[in-house]
PDB file of N, CA and C in Angstrom:
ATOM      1  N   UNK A   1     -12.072 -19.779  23.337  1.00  0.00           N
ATOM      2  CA  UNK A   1     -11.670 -18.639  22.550  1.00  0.00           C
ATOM      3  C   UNK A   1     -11.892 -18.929  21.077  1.00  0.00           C
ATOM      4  N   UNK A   2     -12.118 -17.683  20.129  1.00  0.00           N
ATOM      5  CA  UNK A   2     -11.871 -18.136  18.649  1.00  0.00           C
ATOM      6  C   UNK A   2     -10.754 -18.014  18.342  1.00  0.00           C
ATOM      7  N   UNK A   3     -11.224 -18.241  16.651  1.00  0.00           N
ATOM      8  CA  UNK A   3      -9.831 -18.394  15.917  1.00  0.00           C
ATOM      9  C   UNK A   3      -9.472 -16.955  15.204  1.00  0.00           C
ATOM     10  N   UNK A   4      -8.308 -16.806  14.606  1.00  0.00           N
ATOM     11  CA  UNK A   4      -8.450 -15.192  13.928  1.00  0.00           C
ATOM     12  C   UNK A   4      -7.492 -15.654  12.847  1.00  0.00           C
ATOM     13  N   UNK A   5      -8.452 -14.728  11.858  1.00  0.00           N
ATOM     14  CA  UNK A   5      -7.655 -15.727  10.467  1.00  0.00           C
ATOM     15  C   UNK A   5      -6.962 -14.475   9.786  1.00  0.00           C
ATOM     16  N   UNK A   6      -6.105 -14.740   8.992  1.00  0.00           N
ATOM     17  CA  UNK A   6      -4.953 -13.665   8.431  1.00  0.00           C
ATOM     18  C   UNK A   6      -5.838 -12.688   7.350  1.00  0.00           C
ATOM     19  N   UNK A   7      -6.692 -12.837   7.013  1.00  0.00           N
ATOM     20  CA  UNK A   7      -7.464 -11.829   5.711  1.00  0.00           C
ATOM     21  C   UNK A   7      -8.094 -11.097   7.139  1.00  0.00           C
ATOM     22  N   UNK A   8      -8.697 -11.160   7.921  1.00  0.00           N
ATOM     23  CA  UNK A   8      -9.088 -10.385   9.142  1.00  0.00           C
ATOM     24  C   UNK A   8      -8.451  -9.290   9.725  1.00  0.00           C
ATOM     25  N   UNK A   9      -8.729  -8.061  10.204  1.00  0.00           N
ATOM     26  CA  UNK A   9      -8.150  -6.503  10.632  1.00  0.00           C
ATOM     27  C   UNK A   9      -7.422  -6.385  10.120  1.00  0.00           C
ATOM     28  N   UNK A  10      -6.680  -5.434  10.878  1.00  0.00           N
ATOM     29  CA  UNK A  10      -5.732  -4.529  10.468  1.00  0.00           C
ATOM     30  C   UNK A  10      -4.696  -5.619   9.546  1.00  0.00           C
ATOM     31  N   UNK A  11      -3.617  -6.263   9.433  1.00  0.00           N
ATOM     32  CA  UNK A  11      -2.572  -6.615   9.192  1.00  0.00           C
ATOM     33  C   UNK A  11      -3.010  -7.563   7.954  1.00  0.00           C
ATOM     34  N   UNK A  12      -4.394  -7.784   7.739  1.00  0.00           N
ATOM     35  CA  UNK A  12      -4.895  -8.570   6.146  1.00  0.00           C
ATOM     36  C   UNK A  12      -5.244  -7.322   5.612  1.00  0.00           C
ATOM     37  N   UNK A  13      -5.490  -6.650   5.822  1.00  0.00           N
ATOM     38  CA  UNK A  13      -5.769  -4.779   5.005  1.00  0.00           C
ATOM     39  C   UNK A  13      -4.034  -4.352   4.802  1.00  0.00           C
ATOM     40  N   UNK A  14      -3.231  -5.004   5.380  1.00  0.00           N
ATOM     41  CA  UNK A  14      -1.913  -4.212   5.340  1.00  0.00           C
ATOM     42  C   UNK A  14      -0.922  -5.219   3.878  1.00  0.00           C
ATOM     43  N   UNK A  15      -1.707  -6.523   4.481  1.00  0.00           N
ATOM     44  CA  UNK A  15      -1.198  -7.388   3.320  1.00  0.00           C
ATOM     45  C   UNK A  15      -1.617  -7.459   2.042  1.00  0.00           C
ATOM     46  N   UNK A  16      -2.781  -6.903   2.004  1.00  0.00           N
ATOM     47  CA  UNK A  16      -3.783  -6.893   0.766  1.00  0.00           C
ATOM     48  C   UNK A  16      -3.429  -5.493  -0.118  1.00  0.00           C
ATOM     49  N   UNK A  17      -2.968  -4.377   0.760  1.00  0.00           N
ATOM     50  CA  UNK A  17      -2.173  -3.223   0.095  1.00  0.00           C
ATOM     51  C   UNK A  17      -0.643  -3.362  -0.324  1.00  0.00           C
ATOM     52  N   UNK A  18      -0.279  -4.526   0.302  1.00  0.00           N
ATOM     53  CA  UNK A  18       1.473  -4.902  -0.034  1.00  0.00           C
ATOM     54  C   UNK A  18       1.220  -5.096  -1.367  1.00  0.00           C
ATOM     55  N   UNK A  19       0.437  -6.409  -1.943  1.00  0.00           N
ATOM     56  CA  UNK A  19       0.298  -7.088  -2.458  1.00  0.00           C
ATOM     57  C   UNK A  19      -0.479  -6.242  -3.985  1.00  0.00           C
ATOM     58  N   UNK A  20      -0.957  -5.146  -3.491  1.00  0.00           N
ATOM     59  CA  UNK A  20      -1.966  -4.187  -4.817  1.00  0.00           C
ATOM     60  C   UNK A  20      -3.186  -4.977  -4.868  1.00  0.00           C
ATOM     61  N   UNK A  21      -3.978  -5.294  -4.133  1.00  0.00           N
ATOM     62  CA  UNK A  21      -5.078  -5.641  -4.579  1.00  0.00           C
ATOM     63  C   UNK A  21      -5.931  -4.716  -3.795  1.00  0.00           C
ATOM     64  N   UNK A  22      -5.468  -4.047  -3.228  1.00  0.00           N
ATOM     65  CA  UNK A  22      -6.535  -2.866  -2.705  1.00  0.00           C
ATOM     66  C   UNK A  22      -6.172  -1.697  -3.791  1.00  0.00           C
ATOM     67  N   UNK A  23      -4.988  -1.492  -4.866  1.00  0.00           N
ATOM     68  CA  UNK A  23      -4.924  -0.319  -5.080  1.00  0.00           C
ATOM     69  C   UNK A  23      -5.184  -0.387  -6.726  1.00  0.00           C
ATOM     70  N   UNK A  24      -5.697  -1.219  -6.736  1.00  0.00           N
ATOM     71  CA  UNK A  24      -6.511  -2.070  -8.425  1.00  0.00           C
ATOM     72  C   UNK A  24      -5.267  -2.945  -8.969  1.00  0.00           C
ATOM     73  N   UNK A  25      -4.646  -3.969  -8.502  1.00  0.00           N
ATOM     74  CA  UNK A  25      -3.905  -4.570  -9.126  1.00  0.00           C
ATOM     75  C   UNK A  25      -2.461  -3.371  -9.609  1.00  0.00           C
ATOM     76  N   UNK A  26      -1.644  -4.252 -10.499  1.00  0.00           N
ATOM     77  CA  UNK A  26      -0.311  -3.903 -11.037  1.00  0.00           C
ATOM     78  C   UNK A  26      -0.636  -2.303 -11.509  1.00  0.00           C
ATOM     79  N   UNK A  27      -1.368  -2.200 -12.212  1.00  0.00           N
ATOM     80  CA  UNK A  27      -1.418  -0.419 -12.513  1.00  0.00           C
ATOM     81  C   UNK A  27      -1.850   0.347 -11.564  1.00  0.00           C
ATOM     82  N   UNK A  28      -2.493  -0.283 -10.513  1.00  0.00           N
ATOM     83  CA  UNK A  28      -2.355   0.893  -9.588  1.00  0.00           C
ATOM     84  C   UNK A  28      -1.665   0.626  -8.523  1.00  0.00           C
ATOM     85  N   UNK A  29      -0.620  -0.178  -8.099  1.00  0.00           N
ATOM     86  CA  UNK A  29       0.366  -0.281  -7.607  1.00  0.00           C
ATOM     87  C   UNK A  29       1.324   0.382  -7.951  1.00  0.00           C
ATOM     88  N   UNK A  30       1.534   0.544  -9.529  1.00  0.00           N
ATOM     89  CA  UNK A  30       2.341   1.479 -10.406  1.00  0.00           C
ATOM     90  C   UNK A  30       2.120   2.923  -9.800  1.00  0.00           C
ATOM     91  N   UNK A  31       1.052   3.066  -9.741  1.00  0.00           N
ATOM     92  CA  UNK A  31       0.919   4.200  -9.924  1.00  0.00           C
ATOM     93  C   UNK A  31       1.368   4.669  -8.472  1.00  0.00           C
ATOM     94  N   UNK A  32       0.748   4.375  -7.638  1.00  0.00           N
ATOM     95  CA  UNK A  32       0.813   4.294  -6.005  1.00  0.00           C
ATOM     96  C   UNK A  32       2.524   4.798  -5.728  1.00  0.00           C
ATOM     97  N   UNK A  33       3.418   3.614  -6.258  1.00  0.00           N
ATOM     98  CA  UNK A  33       4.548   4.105  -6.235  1.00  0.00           C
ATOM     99  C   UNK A  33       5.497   5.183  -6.905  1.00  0.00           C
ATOM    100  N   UNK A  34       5.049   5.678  -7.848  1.00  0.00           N
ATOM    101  CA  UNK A  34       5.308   6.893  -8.368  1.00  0.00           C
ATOM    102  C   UNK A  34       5.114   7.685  -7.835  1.00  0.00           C
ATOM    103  N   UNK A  35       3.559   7.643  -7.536  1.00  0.00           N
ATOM    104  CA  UNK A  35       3.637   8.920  -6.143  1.00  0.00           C
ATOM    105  C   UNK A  35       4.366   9.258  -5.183  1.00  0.00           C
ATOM    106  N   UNK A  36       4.844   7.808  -4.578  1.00  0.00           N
ATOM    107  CA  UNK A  36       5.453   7.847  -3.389  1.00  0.00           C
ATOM    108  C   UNK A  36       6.851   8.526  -3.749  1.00  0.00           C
ATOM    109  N   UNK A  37       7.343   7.949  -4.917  1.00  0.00           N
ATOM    110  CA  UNK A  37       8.463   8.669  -5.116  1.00  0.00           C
ATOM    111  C   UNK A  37       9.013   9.752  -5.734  1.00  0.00           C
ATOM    112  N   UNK A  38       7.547  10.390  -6.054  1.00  0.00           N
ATOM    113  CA  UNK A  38       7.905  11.946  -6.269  1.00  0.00           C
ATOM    114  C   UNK A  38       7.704  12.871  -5.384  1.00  0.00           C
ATOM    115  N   UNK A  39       6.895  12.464  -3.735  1.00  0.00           N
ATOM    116  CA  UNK A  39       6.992  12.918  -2.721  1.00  0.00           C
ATOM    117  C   UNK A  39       7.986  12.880  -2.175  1.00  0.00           C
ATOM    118  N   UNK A  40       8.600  11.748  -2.277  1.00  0.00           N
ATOM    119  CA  UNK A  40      10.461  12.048  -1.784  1.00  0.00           C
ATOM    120  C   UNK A  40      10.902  12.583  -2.405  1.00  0.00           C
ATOM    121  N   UNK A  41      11.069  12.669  -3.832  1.00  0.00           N
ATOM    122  CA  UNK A  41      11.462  14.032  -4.438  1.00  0.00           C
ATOM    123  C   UNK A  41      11.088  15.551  -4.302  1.00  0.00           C
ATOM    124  N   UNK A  42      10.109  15.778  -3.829  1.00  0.00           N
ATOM    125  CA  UNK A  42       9.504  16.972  -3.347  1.00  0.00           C
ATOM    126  C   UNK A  42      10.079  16.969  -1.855  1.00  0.00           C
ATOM    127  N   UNK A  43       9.746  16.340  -1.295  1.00  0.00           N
ATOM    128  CA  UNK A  43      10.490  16.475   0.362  1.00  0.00           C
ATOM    129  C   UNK A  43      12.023  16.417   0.402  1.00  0.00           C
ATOM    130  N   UNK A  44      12.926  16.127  -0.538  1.00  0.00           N
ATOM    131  CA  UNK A  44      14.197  16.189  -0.372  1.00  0.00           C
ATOM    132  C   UNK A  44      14.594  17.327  -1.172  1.00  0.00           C
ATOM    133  N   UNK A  45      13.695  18.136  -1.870  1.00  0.00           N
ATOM    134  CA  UNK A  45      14.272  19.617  -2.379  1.00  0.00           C
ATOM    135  C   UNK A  45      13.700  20.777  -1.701  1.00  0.00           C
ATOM    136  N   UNK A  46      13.033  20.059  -0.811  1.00  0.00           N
ATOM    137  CA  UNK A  46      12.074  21.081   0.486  1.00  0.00           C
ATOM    138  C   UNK A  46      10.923  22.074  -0.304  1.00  0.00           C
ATOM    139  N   UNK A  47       9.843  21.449  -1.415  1.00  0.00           N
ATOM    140  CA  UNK A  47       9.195  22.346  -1.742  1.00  0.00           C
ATOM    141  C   UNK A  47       7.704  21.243  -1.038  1.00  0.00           C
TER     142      UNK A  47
END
């Protein structure tokens, strides 16, 4: 059998977005989360 190394599928794409390096580093991690949390603000006033 081979080996399967952690930067490989799904769950190194999941770590690499934890981390912001898929979403351009610290400013767009920033940003990423702002979004997120003005969609909960939009979904908790039901518009």
């Amino acid at each position: 059998m081979g080996s399967l190394y952690e930067k490989e599928g799904l769950m190194g794409l999941v770590n690499d977005m934890d981390k912001g390096e898929v979403w351009g580093g610290r400013l767009g991690n920033g940003v990423v989360e702002v979004g997120a949390c003005w969609g909960v603000i939009l979904v908790i006033r039901g518009i």
